[in-house]
Each structure stands twice: as structure tokens, then as C-alpha cells.
C-alpha atoms as a PDB file:
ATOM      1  CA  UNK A   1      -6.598 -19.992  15.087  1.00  0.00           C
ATOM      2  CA  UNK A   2      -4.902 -16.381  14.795  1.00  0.00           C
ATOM      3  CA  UNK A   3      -3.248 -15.162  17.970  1.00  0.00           C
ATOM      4  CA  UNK A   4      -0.763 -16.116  20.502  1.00  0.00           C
ATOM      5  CA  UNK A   5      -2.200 -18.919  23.552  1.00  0.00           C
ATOM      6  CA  UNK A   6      -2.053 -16.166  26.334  1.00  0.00           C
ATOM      7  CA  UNK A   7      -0.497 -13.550  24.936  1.00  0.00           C
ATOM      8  CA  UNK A   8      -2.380 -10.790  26.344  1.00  0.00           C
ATOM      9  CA  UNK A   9      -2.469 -12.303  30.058  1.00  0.00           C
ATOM     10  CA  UNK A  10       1.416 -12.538  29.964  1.00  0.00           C
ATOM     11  CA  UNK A  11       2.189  -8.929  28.710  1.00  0.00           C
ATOM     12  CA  UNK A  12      -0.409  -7.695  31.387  1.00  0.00           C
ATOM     13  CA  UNK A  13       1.039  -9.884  33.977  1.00  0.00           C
ATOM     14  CA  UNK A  14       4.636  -8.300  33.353  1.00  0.00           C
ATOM     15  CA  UNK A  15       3.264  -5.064  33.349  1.00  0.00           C
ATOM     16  CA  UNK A  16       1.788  -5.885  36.854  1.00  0.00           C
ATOM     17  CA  UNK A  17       4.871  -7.233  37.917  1.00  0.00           C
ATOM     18  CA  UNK A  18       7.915  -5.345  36.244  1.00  0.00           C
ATOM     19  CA  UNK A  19      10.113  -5.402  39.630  1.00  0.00           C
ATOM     20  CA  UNK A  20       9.763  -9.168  40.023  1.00  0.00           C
ATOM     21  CA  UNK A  21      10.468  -9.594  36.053  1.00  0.00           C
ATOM     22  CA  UNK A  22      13.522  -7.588  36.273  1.00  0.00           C
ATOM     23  CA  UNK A  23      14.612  -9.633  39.404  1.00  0.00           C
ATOM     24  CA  UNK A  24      14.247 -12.738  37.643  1.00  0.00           C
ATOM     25  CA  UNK A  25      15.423 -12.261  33.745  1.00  0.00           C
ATOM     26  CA  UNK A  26      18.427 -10.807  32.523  1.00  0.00           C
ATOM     27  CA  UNK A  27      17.612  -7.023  31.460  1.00  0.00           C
ATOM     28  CA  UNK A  28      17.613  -7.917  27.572  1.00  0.00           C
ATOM     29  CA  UNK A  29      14.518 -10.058  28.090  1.00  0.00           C
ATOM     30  CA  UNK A  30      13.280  -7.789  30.372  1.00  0.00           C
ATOM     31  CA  UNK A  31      13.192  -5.126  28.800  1.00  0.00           C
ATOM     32  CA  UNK A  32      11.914  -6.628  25.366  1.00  0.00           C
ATOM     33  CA  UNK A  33       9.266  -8.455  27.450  1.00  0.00           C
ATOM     34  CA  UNK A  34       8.098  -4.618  28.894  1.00  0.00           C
ATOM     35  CA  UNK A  35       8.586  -3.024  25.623  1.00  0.00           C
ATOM     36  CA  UNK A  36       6.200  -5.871  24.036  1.00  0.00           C
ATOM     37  CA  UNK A  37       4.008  -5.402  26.548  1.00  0.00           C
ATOM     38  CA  UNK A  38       2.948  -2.183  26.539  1.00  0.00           C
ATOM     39  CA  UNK A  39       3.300  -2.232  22.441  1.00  0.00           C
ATOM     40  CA  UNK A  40       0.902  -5.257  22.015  1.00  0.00           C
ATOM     41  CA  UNK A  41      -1.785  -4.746  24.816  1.00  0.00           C
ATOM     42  CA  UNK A  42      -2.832  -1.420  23.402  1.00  0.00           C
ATOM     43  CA  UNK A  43      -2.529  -2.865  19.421  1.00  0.00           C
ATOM     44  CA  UNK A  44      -5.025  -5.417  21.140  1.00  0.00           C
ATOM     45  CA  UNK A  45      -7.346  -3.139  23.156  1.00  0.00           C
ATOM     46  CA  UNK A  46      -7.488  -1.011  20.090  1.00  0.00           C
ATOM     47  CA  UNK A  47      -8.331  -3.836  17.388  1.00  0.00           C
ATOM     48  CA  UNK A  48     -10.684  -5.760  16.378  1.00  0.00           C
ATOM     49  CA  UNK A  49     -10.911  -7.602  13.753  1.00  0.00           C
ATOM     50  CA  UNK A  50     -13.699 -10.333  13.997  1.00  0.00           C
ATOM     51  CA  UNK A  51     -16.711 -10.667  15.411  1.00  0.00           C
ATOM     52  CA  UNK A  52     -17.705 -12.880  18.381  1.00  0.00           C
ATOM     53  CA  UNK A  53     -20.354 -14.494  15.938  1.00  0.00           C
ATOM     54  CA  UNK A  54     -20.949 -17.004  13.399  1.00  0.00           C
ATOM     55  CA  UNK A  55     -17.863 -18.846  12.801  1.00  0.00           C
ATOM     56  CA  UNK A  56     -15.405 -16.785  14.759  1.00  0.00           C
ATOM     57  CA  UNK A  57     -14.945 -16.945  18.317  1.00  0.00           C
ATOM     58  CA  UNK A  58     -12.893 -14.351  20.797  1.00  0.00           C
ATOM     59  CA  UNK A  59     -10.691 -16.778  23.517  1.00  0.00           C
ATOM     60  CA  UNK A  60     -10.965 -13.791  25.574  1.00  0.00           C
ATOM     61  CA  UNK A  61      -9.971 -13.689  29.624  1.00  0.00           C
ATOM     62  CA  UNK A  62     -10.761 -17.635  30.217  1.00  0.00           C
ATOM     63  CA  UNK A  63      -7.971 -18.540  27.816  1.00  0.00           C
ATOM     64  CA  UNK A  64      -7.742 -20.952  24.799  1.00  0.00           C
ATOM     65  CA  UNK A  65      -8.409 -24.032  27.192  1.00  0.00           C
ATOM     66  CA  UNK A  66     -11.831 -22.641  28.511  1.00  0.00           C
ATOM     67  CA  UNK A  67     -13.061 -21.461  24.783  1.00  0.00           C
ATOM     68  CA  UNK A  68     -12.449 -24.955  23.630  1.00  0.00           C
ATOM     69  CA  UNK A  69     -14.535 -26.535  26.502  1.00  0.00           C
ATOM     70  CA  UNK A  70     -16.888 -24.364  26.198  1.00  0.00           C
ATOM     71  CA  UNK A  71     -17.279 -24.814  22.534  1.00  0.00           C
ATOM     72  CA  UNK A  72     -17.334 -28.677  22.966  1.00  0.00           C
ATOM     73  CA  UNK A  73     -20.299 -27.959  25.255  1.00  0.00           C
ATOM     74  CA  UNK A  74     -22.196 -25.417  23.445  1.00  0.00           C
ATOM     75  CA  UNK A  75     -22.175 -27.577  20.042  1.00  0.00           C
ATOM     76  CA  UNK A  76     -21.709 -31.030  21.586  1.00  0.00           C
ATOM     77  CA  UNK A  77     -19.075 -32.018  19.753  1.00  0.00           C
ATOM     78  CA  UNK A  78     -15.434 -33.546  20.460  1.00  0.00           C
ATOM     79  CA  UNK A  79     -13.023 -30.989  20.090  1.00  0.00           C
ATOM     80  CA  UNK A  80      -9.100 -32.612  19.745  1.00  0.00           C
ATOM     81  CA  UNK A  81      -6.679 -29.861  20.224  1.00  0.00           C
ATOM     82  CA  UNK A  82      -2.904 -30.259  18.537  1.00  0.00           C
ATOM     83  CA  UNK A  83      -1.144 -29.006  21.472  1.00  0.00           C
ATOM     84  CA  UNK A  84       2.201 -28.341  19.512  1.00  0.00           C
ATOM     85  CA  UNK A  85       0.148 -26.388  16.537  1.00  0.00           C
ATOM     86  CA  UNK A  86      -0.772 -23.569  19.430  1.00  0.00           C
ATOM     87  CA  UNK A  87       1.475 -20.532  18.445  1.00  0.00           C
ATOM     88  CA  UNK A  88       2.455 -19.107  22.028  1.00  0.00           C
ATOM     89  CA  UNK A  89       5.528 -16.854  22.718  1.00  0.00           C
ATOM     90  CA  UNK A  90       8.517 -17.855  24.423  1.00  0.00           C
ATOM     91  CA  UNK A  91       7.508 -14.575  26.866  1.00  0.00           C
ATOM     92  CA  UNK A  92       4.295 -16.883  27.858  1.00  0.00           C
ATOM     93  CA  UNK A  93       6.536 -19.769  28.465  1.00  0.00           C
ATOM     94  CA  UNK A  94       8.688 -18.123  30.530  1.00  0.00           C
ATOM     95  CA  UNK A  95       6.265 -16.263  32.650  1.00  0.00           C
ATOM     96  CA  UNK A  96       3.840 -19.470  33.214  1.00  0.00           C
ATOM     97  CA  UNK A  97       7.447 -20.931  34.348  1.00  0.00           C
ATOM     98  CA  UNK A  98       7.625 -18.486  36.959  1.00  0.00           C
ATOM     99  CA  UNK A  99       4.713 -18.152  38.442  1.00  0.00           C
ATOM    100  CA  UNK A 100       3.294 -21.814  38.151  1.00  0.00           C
ATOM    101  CA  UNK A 101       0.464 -20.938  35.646  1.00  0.00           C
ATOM    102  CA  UNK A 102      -1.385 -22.811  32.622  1.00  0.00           C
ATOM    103  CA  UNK A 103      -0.347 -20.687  29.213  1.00  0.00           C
ATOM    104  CA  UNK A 104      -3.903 -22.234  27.802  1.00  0.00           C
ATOM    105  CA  UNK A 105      -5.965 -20.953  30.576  1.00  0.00           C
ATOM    106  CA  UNK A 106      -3.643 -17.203  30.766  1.00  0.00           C
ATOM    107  CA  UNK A 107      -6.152 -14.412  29.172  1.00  0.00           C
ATOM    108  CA  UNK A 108      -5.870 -14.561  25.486  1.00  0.00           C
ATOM    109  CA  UNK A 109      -7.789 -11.579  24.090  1.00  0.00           C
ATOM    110  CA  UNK A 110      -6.759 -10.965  20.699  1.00  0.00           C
ATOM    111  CA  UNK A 111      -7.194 -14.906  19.914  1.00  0.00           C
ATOM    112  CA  UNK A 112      -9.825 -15.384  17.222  1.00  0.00           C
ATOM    113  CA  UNK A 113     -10.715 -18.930  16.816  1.00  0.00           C
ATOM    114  CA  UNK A 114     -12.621 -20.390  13.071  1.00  0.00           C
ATOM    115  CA  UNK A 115     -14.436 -23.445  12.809  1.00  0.00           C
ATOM    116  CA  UNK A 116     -15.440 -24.412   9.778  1.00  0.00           C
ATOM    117  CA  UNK A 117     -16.069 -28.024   7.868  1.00  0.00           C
ATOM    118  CA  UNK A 118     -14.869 -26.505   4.558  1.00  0.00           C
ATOM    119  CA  UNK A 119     -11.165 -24.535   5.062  1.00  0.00           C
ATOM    120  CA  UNK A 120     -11.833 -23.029   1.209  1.00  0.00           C
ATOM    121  CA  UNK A 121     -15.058 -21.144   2.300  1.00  0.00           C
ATOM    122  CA  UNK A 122     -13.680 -19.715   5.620  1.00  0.00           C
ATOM    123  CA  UNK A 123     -14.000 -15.617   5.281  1.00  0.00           C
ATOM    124  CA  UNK A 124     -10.912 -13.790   3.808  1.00  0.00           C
ATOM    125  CA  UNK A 125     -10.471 -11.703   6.996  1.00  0.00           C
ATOM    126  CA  UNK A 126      -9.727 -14.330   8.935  1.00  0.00           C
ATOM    127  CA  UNK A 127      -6.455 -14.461   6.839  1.00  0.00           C
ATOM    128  CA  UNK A 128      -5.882 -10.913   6.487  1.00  0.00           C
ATOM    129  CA  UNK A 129      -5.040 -10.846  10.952  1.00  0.00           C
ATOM    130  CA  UNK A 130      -1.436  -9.725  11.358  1.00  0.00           C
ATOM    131  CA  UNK A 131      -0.865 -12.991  13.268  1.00  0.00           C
ATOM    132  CA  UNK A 132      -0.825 -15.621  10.730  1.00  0.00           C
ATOM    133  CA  UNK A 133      -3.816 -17.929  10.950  1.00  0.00           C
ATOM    134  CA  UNK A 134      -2.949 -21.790  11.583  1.00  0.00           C
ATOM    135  CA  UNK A 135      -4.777 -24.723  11.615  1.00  0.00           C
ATOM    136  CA  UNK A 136      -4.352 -26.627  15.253  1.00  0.00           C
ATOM    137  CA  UNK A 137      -7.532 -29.340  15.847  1.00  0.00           C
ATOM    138  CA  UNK A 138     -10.822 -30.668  14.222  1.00  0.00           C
ATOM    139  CA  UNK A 139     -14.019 -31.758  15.598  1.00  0.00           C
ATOM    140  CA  UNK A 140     -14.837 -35.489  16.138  1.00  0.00           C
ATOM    141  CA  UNK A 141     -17.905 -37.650  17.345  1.00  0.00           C
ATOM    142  CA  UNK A 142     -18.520 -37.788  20.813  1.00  0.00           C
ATOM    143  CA  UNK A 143     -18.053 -35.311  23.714  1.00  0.00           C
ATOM    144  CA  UNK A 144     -15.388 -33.245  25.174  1.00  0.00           C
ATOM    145  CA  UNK A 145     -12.474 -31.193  24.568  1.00  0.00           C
ATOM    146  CA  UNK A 146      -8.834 -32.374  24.537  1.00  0.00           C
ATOM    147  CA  UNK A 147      -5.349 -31.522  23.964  1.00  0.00           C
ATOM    148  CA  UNK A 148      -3.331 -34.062  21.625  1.00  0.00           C
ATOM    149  CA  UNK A 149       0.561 -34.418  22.249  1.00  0.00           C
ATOM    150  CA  UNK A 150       1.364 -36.781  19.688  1.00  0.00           C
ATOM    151  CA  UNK A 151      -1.346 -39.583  20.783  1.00  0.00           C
ATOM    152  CA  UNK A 152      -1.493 -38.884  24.261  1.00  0.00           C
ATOM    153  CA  UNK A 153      -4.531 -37.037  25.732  1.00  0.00           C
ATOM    154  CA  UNK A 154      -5.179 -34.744  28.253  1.00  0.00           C
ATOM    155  CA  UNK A 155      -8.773 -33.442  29.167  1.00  0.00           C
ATOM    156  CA  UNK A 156     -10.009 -29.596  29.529  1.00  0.00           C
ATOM    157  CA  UNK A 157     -11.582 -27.931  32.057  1.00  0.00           C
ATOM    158  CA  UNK A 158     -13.795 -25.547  32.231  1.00  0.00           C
ATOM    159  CA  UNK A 159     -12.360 -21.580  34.018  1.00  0.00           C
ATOM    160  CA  UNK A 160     -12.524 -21.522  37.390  1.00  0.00           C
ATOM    161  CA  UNK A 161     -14.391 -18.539  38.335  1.00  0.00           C
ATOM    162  CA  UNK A 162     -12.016 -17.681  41.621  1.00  0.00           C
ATOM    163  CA  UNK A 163      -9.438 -17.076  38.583  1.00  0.00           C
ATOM    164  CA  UNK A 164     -11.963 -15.135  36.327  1.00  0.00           C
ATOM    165  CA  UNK A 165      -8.311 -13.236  34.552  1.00  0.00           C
ATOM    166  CA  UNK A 166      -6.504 -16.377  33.962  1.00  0.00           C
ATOM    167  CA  UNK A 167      -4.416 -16.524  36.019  1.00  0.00           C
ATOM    168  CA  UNK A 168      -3.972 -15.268  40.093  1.00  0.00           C
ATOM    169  CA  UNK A 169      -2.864 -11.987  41.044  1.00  0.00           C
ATOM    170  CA  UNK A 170      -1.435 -12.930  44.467  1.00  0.00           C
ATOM    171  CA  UNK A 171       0.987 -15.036  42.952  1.00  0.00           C
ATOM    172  CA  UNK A 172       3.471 -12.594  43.345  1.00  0.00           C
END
């Protein structure tokens, strides 16, 4: 994986809501978290790096946690998630805090996902992503698509289509 779980849903979020993030973080964070914002969702609307073919595959609005279902289901394979590999900013932490959300399910355009049997023969480019590429599950026999925290599973689901942007606008 290269990217940050949610990344792009929690910048656009603050942007959404910069009165309420002011209200409820001291103005260092806030202002670092608007400043990030605007900085990183037009590096992401601007770039891209992979495409959404072959081995690489965009997490996009549905979020890491629908990709990964999705993948299980398209390839019908088990797909075990390390939950603590994810890279996700504290800003995405904080935010999902607030208003009540799922980081894995927040809009993570930007996330580029490689699944490969063979680590030595996955593309250069993959590596060459500003975000530095990590290595956070494997496939197994069976079916489904799980998260991992240190032997204790938890089950994905697929989006829910009343939340098609990851997370809900009238939360505010």
C-alpha cells in the first residue's frame, strides 16, 4: 500500500467544516490541519501515478475497507488486513474522533493498493510514490476480507451506498 487510510476524505471534510474544526482544536492543529488540506487535496487531484489496472488498485471514495472487500469478492480470495501496518495521519484520527466516523471507510483517493505473489517483481513505480510503500496483509484460502489486530478479527463490509463519500455530510 502507498497512501494514507482516508487521507483525502479527512482534508476535504475539514475544508467543509473549518468553523467546527477551529471550535474544536487548538489553532496550531487547526491551522496545520487547513494548511494540509488544501496543500494535499490538489497534489492528489493533480497526480496520478498508477493505473487502476493490473496489479494496482485506486481505494478511491469507498475507502480502504470497501477496496479490500471488494477485492476479496472480485478474486475470491481471503484478504487478512494488518490493521496496525495501515499508515493513517493523526489528522484522520482526530477527525473520525469527532465526528463518529470509520478512518477505513473515509475517501482515500490517492491510496494505490499492489498485490502481488512475488514482492521482487512488483513494478518500480510503485516505489517511486512520495508516500512510502508498505507492506500491510496477504491473501489466504477461503473467503472474505478482514482486519487483524494482533490475532483478533474483525470482518469488512462492503460501502454503503447512502454514504457513497465515506463518510456523512450532515454530521455536522
Amino acid at each position: 500500500m502507498t497512501g494514507f487510510a482516508g487521507a483525502f476524505g479527512t482534508y476535504r471534510m475539514a475544508l467543509e467544516n473549518e468553523s467546527l474544526i477551529r471550535s474544536d482544536f487548538s489553532c496550531c492543529f487547526s491551522d496545520h490541519l487547513i494548511e494540509s488540506a488544501e496543500k494535499y487535496l490538489k497534489e492528489t487531484e493533480t497526480e496520478s501515478i498508477f493505473p487502476d489496472s493490473g496489479e494496482f488498485f485506486a481505494a478511491g471514495s469507498g475507502g480502504l475497507e470497501n477496496l479490500f472487500y471488494n477485492l476479496s469478492v472480485e478474486y475470491g480470495e481471503k484478504i487478512v488486513v494488518d490493521l496496525f501496518s495501515i499508515p493513517i495521519r493523526q489528522e484522520t484520527v482526530e477527525l473520525c474522533e469527532l465526528f463518529g466516523l470509520n478512518p477505513y471507510r473515509m475517501d482515500s483517493t490517492g491510496v494505490y493498493i499492489c498485490i502481488s505473489n512475488d514482492p521482487e517483481k512488483v513494478p518500480v513505480a510503485f516505489f517511486k510514490n512520495p508516500a512510502v510503500p508498505v507492506i500491510i496483509g496477504r491473501t489466504a484460502d477461503g473467503r472474505g476480507a478482514f482486519f487483524d489486530m494482533d490475532g483478533d478479527r474483525r470482518c469488512m463490509e462492503p460501502l454503503h451506498y447512502d454514504d457513497p463519500y465515506g463518510y456523512i455530510k450532515s454530521v455536522y
